[in-house]
Protein backbone atom coordinates (compact mmCIF):
# COMPACT_ATOMS: atom_id res chain seq x y z
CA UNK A 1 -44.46 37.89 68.08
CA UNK A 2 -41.15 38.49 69.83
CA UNK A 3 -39.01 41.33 67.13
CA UNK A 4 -35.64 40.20 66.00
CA UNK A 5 -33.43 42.94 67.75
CA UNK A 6 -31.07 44.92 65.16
CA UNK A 7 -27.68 43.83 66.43
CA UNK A 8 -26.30 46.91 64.67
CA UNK A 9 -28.35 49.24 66.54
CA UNK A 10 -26.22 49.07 69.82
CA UNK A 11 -23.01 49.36 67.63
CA UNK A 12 -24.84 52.23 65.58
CA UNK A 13 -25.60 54.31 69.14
CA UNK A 14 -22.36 53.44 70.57
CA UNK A 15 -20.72 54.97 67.58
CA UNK A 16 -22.73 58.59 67.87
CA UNK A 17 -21.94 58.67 70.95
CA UNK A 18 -18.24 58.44 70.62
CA UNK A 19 -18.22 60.97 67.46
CA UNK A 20 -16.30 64.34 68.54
CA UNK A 21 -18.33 67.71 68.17
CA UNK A 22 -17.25 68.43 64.17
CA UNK A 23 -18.49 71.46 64.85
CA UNK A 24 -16.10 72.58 67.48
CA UNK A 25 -12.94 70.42 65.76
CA UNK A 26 -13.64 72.58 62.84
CA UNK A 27 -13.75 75.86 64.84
CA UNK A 28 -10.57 74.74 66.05
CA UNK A 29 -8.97 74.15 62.29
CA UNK A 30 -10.60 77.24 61.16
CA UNK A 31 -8.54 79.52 64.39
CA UNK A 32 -5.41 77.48 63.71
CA UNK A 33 -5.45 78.95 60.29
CA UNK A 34 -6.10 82.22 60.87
CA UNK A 35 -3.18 85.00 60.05
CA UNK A 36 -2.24 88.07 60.92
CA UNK A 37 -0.85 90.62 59.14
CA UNK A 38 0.68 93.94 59.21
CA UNK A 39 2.93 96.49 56.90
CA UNK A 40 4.60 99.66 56.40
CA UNK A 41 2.90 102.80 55.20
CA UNK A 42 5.70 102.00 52.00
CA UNK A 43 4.67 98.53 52.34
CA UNK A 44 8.23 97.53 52.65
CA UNK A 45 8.44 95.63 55.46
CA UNK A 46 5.37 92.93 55.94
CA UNK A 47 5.20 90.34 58.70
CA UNK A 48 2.74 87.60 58.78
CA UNK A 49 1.66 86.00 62.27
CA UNK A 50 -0.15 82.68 63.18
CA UNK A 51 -0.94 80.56 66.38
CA UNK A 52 2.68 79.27 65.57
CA UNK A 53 4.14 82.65 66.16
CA UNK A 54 5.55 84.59 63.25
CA UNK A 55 4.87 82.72 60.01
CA UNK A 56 6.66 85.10 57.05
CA UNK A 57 8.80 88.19 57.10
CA UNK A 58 9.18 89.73 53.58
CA UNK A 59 11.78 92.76 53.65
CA UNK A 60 11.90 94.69 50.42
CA UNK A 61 15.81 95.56 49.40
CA UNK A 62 15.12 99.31 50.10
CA UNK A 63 14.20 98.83 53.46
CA UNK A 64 17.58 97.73 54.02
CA UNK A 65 18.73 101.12 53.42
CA UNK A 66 17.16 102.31 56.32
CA UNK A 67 19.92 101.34 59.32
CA UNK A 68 19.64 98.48 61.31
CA UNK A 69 17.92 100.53 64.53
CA UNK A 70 15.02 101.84 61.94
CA UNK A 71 14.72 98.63 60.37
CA UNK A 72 14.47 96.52 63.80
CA UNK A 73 11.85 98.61 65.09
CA UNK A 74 9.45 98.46 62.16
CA UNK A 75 9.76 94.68 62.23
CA UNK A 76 9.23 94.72 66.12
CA UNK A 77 6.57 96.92 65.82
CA UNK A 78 4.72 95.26 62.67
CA UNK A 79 5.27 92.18 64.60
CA UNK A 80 2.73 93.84 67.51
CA UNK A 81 0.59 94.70 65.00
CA UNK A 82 0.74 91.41 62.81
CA UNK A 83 -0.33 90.15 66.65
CA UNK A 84 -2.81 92.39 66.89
CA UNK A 85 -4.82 90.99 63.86
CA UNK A 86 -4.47 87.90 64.65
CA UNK A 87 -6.25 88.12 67.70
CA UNK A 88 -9.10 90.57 66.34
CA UNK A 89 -9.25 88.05 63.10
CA UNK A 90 -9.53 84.95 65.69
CA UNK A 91 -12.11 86.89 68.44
CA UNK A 92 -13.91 87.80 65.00
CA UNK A 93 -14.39 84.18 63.99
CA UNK A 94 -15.24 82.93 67.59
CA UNK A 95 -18.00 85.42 67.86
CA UNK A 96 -19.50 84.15 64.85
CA UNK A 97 -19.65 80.84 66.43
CA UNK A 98 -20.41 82.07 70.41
CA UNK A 99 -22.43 85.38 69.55
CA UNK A 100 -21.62 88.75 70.73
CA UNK A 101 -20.19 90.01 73.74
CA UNK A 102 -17.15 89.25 75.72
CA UNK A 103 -16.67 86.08 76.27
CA UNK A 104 -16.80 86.46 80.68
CA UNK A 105 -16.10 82.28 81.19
CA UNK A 106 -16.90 83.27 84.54
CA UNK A 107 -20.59 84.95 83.71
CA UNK A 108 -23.57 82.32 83.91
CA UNK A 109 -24.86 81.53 81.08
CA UNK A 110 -21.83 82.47 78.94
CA UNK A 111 -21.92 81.47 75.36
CA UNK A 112 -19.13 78.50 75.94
CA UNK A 113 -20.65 77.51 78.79
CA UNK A 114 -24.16 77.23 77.31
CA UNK A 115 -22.59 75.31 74.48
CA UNK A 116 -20.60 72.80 76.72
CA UNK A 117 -23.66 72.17 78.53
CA UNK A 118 -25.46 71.68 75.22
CA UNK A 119 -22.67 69.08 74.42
CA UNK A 120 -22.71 67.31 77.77
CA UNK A 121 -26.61 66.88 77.24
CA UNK A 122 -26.44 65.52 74.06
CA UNK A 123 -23.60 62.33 74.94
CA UNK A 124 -25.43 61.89 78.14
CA UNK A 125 -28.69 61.84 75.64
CA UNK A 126 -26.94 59.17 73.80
CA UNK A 127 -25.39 57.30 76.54
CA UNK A 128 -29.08 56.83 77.77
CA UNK A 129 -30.11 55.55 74.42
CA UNK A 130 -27.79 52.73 74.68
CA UNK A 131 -28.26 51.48 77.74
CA UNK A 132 -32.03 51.64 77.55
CA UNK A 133 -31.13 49.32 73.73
CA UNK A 134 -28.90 47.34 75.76
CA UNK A 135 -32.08 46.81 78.24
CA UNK A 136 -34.09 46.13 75.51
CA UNK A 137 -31.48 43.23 73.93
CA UNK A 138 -31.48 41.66 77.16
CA UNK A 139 -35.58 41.72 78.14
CA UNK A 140 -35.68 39.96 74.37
CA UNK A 141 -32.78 37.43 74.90
């Protein structure tokens, strides 16, 4: 007896195959939202920084007292800093995901590298899958 092949199957596998890494997409979500921030010793002056550049600049009245050069400074400078943390914040979070260590794209068997390798072995895993159920669909048909 001859088994009915699931016609869903090959539309199932074809599917999970074209399904991005969620992982990665929501590594990617998770950096995009990351901030940094920075502030005065008075906490007068506080920027905010994102992957969109600056994101929020508060400026408390009585900073405004201090003169234009002092004032332009501090900003420039918490603007550094603000920078700063958003980059230690973002390395932070991608080491969590890549493990520790620099991340040397050009060292063998770096973390990104083993993981893009993972990936490619896993769609061309897939890919297999369906043309060995395609196969199968046609030896039955």
């Amino acid at each position: 007896m001859t088994a009915i092949p699931d016609e869903g199957a090959l539309d199932r596998l074809i599917d999970r195959a074209r399904q991005p890494d969620t992982g990665l997409d929501d590594l990617y979500q998770q950096v995009l939202a990351v901030k940094g921030t920075a502030s005065d010793p008075d906490d007068l002056v506080r920027v905010e920084c994102s992957a969109e550049g600056v994101t929020g600049l508060h400026i408390d009245p009585r900073a405004m007292r201090w003169g234009s050069q002092r004032l332009s400074e501090t900003i420039l400078r918490l603007i550094a800093e603000a920078l700063a943390d958003l980059q230690a914040r973002s390395a932070e979070l991608l080491r969590e995901v890549v493990g520790d260590g620099p991340l040397d794209l050009s060292a063998q068997d770096n973390p990104a590298d083993v993981r893009m390798r993972e990936a490619r072995e896993a769609y061309e895993s897939a890919l297999d899958q369906a043309m060995a159920e395609l196969a199968r669909i046609e030896r039955e048909l």
